[in-house]
Structures are given as structure tokens and as C-alpha cells.
PDB file of N, CA and C in Angstrom:
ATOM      1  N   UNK A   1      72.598 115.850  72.633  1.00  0.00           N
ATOM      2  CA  UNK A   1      73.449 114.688  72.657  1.00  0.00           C
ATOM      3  C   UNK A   1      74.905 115.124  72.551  1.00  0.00           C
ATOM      4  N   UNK A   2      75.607 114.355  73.452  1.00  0.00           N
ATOM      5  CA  UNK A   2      77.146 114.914  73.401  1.00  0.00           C
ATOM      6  C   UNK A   2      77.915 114.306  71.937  1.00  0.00           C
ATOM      7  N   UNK A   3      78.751 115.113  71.536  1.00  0.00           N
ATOM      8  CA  UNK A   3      79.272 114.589  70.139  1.00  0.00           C
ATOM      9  C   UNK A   3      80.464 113.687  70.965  1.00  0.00           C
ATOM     10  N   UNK A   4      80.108 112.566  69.885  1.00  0.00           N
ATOM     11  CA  UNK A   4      81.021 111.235  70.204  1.00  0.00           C
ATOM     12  C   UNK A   4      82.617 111.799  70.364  1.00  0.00           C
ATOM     13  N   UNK A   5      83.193 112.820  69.608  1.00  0.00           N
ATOM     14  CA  UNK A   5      84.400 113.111  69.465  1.00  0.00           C
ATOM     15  C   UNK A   5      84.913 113.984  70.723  1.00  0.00           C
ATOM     16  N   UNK A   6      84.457 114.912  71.065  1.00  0.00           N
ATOM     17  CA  UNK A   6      84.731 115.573  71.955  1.00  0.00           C
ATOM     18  C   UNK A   6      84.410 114.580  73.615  1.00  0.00           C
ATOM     19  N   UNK A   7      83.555 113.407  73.549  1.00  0.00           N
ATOM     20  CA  UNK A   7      83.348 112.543  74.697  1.00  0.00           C
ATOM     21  C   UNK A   7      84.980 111.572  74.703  1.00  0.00           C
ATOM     22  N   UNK A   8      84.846 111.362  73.444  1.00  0.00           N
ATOM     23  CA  UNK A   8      85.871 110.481  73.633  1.00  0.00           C
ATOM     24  C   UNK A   8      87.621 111.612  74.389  1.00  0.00           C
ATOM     25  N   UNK A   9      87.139 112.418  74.057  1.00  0.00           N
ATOM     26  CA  UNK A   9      88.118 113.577  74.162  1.00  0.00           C
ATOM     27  C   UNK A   9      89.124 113.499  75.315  1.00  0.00           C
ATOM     28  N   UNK A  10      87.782 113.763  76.400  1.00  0.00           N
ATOM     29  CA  UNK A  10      87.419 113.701  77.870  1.00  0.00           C
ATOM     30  C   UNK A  10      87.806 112.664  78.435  1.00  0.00           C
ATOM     31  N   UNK A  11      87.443 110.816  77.904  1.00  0.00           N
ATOM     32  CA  UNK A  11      88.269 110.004  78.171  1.00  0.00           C
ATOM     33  C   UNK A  11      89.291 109.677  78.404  1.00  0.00           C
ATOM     34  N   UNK A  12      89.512 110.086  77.415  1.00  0.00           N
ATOM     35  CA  UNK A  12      91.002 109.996  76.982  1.00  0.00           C
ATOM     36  C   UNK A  12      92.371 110.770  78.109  1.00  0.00           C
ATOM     37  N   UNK A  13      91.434 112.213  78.585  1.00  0.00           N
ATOM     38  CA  UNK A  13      92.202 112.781  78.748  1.00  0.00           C
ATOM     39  C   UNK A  13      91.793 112.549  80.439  1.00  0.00           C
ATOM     40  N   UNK A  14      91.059 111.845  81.251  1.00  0.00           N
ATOM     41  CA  UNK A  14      91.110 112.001  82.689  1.00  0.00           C
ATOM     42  C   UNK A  14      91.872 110.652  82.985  1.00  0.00           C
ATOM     43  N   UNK A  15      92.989 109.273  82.765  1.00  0.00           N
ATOM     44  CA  UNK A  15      94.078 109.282  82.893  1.00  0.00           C
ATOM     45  C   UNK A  15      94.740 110.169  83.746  1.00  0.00           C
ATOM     46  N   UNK A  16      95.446 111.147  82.718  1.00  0.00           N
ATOM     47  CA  UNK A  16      96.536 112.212  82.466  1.00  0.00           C
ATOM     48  C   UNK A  16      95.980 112.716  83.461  1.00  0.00           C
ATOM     49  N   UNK A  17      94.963 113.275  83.945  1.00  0.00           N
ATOM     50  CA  UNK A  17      95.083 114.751  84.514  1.00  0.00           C
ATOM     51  C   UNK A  17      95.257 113.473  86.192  1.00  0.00           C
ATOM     52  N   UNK A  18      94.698 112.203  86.434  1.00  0.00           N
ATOM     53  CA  UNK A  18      95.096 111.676  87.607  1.00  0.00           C
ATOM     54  C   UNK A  18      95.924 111.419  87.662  1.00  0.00           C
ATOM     55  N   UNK A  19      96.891 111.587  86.814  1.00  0.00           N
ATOM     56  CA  UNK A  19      98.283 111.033  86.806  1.00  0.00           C
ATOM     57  C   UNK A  19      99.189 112.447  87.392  1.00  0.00           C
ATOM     58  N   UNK A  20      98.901 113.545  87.242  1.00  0.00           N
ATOM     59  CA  UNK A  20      99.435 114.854  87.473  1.00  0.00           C
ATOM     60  C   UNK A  20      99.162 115.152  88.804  1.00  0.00           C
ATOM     61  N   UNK A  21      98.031 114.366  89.569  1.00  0.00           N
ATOM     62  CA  UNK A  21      98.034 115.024  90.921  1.00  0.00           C
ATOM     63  C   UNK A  21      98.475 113.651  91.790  1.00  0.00           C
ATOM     64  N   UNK A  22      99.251 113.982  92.782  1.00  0.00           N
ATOM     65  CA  UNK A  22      99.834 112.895  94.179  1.00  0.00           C
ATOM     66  C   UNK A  22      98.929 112.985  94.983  1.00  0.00           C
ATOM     67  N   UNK A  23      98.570 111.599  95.564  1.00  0.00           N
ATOM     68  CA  UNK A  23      98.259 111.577  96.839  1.00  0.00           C
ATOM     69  C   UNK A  23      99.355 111.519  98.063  1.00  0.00           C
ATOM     70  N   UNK A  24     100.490 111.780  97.686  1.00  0.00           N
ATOM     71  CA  UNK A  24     101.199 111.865  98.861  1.00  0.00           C
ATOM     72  C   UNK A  24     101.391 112.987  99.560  1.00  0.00           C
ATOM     73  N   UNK A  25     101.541 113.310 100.789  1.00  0.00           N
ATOM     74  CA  UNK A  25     101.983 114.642 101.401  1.00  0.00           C
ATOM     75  C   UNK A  25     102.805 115.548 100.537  1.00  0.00           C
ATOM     76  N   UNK A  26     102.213 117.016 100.380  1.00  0.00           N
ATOM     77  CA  UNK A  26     103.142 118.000  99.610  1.00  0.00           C
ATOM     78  C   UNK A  26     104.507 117.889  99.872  1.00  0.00           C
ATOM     79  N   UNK A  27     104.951 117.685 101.868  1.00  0.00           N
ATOM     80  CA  UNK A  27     106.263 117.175 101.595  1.00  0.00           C
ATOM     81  C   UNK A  27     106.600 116.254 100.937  1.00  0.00           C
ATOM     82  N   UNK A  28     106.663 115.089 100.683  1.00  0.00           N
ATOM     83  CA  UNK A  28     106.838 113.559  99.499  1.00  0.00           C
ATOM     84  C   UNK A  28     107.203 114.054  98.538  1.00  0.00           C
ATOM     85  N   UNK A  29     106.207 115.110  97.943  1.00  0.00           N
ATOM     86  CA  UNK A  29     106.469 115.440  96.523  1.00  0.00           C
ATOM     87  C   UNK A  29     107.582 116.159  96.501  1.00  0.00           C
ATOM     88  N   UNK A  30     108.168 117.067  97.753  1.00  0.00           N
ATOM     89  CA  UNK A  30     109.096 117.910  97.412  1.00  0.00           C
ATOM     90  C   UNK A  30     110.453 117.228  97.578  1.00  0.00           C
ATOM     91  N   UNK A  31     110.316 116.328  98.499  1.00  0.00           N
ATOM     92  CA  UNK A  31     111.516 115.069  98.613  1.00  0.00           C
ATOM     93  C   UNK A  31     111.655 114.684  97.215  1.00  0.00           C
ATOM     94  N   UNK A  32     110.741 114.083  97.073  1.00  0.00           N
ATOM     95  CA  UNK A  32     110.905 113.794  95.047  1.00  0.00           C
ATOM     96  C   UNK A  32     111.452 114.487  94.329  1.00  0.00           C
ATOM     97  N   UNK A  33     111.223 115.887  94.401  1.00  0.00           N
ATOM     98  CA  UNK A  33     111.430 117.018  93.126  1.00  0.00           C
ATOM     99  C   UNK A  33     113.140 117.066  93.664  1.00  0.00           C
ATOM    100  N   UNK A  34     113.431 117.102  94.982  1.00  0.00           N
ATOM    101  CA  UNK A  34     114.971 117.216  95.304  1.00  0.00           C
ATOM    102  C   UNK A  34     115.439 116.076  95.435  1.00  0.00           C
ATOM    103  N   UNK A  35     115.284 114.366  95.365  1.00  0.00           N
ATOM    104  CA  UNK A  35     115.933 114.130  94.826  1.00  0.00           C
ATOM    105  C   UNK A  35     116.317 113.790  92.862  1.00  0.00           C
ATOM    106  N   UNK A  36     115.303 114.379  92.560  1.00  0.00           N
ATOM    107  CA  UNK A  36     115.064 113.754  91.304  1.00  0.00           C
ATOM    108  C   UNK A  36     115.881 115.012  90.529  1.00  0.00           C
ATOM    109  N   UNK A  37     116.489 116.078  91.108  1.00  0.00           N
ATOM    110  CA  UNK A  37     116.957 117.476  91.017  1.00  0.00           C
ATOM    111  C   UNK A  37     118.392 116.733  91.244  1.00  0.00           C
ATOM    112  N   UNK A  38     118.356 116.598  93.010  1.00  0.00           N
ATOM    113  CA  UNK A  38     120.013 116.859  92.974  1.00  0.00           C
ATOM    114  C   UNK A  38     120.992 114.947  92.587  1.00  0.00           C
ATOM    115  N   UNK A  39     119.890 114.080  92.810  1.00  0.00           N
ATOM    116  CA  UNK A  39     120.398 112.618  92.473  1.00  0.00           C
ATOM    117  C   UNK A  39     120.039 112.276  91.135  1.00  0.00           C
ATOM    118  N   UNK A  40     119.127 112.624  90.421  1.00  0.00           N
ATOM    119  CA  UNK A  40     118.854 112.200  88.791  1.00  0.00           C
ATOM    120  C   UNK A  40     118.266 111.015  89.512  1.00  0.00           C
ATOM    121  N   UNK A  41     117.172 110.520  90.618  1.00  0.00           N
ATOM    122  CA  UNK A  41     116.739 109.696  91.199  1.00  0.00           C
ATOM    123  C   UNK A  41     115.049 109.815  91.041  1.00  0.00           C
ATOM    124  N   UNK A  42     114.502 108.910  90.038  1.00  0.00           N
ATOM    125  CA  UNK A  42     113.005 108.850  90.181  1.00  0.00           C
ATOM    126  C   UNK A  42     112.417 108.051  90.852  1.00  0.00           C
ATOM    127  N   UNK A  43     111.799 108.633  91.787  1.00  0.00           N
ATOM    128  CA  UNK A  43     111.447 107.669  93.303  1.00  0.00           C
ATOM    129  C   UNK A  43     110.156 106.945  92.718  1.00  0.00           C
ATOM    130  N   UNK A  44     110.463 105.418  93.146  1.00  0.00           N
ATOM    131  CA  UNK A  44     109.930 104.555  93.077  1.00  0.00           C
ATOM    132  C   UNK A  44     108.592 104.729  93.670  1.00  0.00           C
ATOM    133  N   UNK A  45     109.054 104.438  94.903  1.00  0.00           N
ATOM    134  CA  UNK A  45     108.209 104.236  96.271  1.00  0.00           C
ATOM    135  C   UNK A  45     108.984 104.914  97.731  1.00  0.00           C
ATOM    136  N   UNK A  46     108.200 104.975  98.682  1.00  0.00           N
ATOM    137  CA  UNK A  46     108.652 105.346  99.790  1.00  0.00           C
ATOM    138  C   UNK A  46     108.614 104.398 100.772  1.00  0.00           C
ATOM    139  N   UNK A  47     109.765 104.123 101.720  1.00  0.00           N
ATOM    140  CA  UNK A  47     109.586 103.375 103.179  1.00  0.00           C
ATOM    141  C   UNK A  47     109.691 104.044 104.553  1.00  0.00           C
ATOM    142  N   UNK A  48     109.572 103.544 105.303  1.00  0.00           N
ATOM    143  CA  UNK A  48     109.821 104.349 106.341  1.00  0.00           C
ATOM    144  C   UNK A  48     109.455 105.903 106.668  1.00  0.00           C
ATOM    145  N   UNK A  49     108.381 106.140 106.417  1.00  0.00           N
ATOM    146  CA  UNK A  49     108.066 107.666 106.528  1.00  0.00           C
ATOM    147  C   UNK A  49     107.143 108.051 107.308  1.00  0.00           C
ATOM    148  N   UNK A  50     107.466 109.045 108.053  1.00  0.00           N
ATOM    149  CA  UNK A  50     107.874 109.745 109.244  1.00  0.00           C
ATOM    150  C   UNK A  50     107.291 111.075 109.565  1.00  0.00           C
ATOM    151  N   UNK A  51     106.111 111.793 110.175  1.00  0.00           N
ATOM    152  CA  UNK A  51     106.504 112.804 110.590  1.00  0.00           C
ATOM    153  C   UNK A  51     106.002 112.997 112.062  1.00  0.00           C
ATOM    154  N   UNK A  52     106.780 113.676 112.549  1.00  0.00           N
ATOM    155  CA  UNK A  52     106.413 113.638 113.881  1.00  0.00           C
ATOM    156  C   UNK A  52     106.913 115.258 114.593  1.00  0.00           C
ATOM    157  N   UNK A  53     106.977 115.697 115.655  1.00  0.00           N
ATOM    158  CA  UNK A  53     107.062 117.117 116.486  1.00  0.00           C
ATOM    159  C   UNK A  53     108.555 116.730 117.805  1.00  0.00           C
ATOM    160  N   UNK A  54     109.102 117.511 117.355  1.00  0.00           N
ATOM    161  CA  UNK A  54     110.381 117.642 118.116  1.00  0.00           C
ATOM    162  C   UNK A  54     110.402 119.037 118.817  1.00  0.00           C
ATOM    163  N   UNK A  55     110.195 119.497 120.042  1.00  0.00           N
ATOM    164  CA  UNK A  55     110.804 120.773 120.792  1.00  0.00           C
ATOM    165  C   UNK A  55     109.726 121.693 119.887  1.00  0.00           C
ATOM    166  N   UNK A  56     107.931 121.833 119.343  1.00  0.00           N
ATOM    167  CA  UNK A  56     107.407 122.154 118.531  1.00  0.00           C
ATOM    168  C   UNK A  56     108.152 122.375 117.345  1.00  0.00           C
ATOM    169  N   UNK A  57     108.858 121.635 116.367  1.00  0.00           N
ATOM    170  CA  UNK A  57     108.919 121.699 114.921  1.00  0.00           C
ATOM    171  C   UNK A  57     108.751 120.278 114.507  1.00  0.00           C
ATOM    172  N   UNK A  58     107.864 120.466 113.453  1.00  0.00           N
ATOM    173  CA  UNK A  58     107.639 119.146 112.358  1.00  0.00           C
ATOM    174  C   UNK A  58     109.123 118.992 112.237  1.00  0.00           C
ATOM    175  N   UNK A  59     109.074 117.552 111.959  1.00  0.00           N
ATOM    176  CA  UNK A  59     110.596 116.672 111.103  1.00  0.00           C
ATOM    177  C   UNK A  59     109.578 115.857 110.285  1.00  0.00           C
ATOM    178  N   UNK A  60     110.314 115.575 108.861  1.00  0.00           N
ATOM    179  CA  UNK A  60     109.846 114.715 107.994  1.00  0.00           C
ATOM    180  C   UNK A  60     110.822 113.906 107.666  1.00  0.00           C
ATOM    181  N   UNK A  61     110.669 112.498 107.939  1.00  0.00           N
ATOM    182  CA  UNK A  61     111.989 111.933 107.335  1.00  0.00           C
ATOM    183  C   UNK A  61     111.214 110.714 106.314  1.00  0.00           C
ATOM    184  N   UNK A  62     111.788 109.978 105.134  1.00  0.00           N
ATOM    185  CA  UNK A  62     111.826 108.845 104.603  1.00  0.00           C
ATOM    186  C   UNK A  62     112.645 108.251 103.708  1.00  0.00           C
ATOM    187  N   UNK A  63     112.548 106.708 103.277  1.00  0.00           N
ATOM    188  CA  UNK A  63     113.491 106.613 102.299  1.00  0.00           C
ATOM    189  C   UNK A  63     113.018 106.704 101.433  1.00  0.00           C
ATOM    190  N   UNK A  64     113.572 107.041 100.301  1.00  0.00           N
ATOM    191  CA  UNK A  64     113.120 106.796  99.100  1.00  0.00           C
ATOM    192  C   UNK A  64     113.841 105.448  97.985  1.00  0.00           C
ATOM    193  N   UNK A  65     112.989 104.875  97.213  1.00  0.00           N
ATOM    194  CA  UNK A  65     113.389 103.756  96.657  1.00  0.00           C
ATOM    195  C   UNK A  65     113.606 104.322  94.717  1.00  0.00           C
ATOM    196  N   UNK A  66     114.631 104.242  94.763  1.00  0.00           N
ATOM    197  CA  UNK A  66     114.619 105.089  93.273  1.00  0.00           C
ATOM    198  C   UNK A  66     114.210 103.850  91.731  1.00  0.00           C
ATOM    199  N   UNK A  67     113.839 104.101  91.352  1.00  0.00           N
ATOM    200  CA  UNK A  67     113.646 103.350  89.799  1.00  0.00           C
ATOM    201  C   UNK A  67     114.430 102.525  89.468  1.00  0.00           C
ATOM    202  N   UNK A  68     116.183 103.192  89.613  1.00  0.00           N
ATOM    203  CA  UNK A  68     117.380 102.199  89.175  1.00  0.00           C
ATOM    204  C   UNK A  68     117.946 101.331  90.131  1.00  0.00           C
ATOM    205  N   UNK A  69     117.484 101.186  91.142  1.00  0.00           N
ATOM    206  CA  UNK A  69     117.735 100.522  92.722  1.00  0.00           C
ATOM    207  C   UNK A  69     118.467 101.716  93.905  1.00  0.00           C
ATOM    208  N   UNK A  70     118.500 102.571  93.452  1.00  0.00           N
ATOM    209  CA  UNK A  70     119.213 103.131  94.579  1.00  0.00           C
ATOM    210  C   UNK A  70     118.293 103.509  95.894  1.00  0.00           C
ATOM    211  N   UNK A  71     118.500 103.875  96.722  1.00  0.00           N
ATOM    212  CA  UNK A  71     117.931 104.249  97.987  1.00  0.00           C
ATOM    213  C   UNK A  71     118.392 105.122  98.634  1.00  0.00           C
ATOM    214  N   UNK A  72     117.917 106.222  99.183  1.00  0.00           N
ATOM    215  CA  UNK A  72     118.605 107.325  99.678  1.00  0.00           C
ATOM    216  C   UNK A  72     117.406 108.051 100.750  1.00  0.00           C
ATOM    217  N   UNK A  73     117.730 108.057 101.887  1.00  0.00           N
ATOM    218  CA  UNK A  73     116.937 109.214 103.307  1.00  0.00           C
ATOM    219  C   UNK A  73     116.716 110.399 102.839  1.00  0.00           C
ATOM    220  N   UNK A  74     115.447 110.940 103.296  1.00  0.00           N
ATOM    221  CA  UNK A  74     115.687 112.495 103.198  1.00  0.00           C
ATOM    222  C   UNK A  74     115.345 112.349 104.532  1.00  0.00           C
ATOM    223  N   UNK A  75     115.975 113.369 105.186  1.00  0.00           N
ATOM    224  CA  UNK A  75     115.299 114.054 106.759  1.00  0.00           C
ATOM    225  C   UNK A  75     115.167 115.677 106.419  1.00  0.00           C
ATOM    226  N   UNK A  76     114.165 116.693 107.184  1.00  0.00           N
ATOM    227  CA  UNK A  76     114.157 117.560 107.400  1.00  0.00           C
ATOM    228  C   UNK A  76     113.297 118.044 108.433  1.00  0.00           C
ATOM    229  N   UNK A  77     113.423 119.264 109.065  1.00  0.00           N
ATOM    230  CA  UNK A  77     113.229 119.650 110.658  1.00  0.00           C
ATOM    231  C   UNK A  77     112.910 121.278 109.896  1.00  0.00           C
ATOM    232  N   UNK A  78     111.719 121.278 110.407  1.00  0.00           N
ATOM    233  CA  UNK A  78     111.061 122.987 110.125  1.00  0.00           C
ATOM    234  C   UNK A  78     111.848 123.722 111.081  1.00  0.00           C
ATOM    235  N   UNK A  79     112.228 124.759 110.480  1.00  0.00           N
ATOM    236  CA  UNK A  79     112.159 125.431 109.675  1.00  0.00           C
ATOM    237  C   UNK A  79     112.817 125.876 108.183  1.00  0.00           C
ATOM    238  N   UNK A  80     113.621 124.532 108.397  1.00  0.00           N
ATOM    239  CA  UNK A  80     114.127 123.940 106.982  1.00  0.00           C
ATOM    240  C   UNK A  80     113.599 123.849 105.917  1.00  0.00           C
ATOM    241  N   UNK A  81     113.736 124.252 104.250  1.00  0.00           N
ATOM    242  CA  UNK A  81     112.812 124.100 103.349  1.00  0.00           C
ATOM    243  C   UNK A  81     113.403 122.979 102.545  1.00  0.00           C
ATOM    244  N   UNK A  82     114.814 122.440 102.746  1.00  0.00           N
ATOM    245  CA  UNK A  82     115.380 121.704 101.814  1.00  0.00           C
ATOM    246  C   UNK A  82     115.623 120.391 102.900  1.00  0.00           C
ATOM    247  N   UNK A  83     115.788 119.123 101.923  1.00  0.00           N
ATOM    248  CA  UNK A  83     115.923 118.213 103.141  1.00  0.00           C
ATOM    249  C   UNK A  83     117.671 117.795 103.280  1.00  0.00           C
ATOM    250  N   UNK A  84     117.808 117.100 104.051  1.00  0.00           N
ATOM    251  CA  UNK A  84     119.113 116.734 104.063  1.00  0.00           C
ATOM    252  C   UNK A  84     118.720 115.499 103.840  1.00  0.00           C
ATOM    253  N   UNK A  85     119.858 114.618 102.999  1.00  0.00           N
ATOM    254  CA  UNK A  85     119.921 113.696 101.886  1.00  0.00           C
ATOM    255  C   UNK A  85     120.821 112.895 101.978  1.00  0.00           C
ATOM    256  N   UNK A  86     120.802 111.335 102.316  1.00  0.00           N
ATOM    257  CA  UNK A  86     122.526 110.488 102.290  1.00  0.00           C
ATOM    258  C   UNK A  86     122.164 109.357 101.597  1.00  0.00           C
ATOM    259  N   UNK A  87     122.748 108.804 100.808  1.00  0.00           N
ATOM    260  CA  UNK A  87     122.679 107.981 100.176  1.00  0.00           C
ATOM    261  C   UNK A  87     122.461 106.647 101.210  1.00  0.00           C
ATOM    262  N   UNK A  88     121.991 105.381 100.982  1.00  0.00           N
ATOM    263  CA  UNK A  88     121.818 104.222 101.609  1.00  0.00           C
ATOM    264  C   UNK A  88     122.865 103.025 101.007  1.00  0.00           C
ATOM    265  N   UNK A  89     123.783 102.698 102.086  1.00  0.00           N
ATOM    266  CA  UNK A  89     124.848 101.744 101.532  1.00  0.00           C
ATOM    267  C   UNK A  89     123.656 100.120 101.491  1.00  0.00           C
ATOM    268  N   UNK A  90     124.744  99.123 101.363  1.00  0.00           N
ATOM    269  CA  UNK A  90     124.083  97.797 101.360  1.00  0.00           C
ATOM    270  C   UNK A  90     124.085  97.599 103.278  1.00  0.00           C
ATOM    271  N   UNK A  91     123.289  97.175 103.500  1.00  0.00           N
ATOM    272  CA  UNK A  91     123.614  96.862 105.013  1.00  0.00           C
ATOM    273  C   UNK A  91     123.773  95.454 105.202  1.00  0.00           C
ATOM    274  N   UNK A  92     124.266  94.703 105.808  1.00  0.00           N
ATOM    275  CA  UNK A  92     124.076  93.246 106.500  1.00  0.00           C
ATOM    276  C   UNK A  92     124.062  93.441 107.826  1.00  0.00           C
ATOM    277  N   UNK A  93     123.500  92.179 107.980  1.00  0.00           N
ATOM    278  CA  UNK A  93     122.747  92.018 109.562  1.00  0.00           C
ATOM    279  C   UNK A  93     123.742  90.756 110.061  1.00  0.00           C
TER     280      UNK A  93
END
């Protein structure tokens, strides 16, 4: 019989460990880690995302929706490891 303490253990702790892995594309996550690096931006959610083959190289582009409202693009084009990054003004239509 499993001891109640060490079951509850296990409970407790598979949460956490789904919380540590993304289902988003390894790129996503690395968009995240750079902007959350170079903007102090914890991405919400993502819109607009993108990858597709240009002249054979991947491009990845999306926005990202940050926690405090901000919004900001990443694009990047392999053989690039970092993305390029612009902030998103207000737009009107």
C-alpha cells in the first residue's frame, strides 16, 4: 500500500512540474525569454503567429500581449538566433 504521505506528495507536486513545460513552439518560448530579458515583458498570450519559408529559411513572427498591456512583434528569419523586436503603438482605423 502506498503511504498516504508520500501519495499526497506526488499530487501535490504534478501541478508544478505541468506548469514548467510549454506547449508552445521552442521558438514562442524563446520570444518570451527575450522579451521578458530585454522588455521586463511577461507575455500574456500570443496573436498573430506565423511561421512560414522565405527563399528556403524559416521566419517566425508574432505579437506578443504582455501582462501590463503592452504589445510588442517579434520577427525573425533563420539564420538568426535573436528576434528583432518593436514595440506596438495604439493604432486607429
Amino acid at each position: 500500500m502506498i503511504n498516504r504521505i508520500a501519495l499526497l506528495g506526488i499530487l501535490c507536486a504534478l501541478p508544478f512540474a505541468a506548469l514548467a513545460q510549454s506547449t508552445d513552439p521552442a521558438w514562442l518560448d524563446n520570444l518570451g525569454a527575450q522579451l521578458a530579458d530585454e522588455q521586463e515583458c511577461n507575455v500574456e498570450y500570443y496573436v498573430n503567429v506565423r511561421e512560414s519559408g522565405v527563399a528556403g529559411r524559416r521566419t517566425y513572427e508574432a505579437r506578443a500581449q504582455c501582462t501590463d498591456g503592452r504589445q510588442f512583434d517579434g520577427a525573425r528569419t533563420e539564420p538568426d538566433t535573436t528576434f528583432a523586436i518593436s514595440a506596438c503603438g495604439a493604432q486607429v482605423c
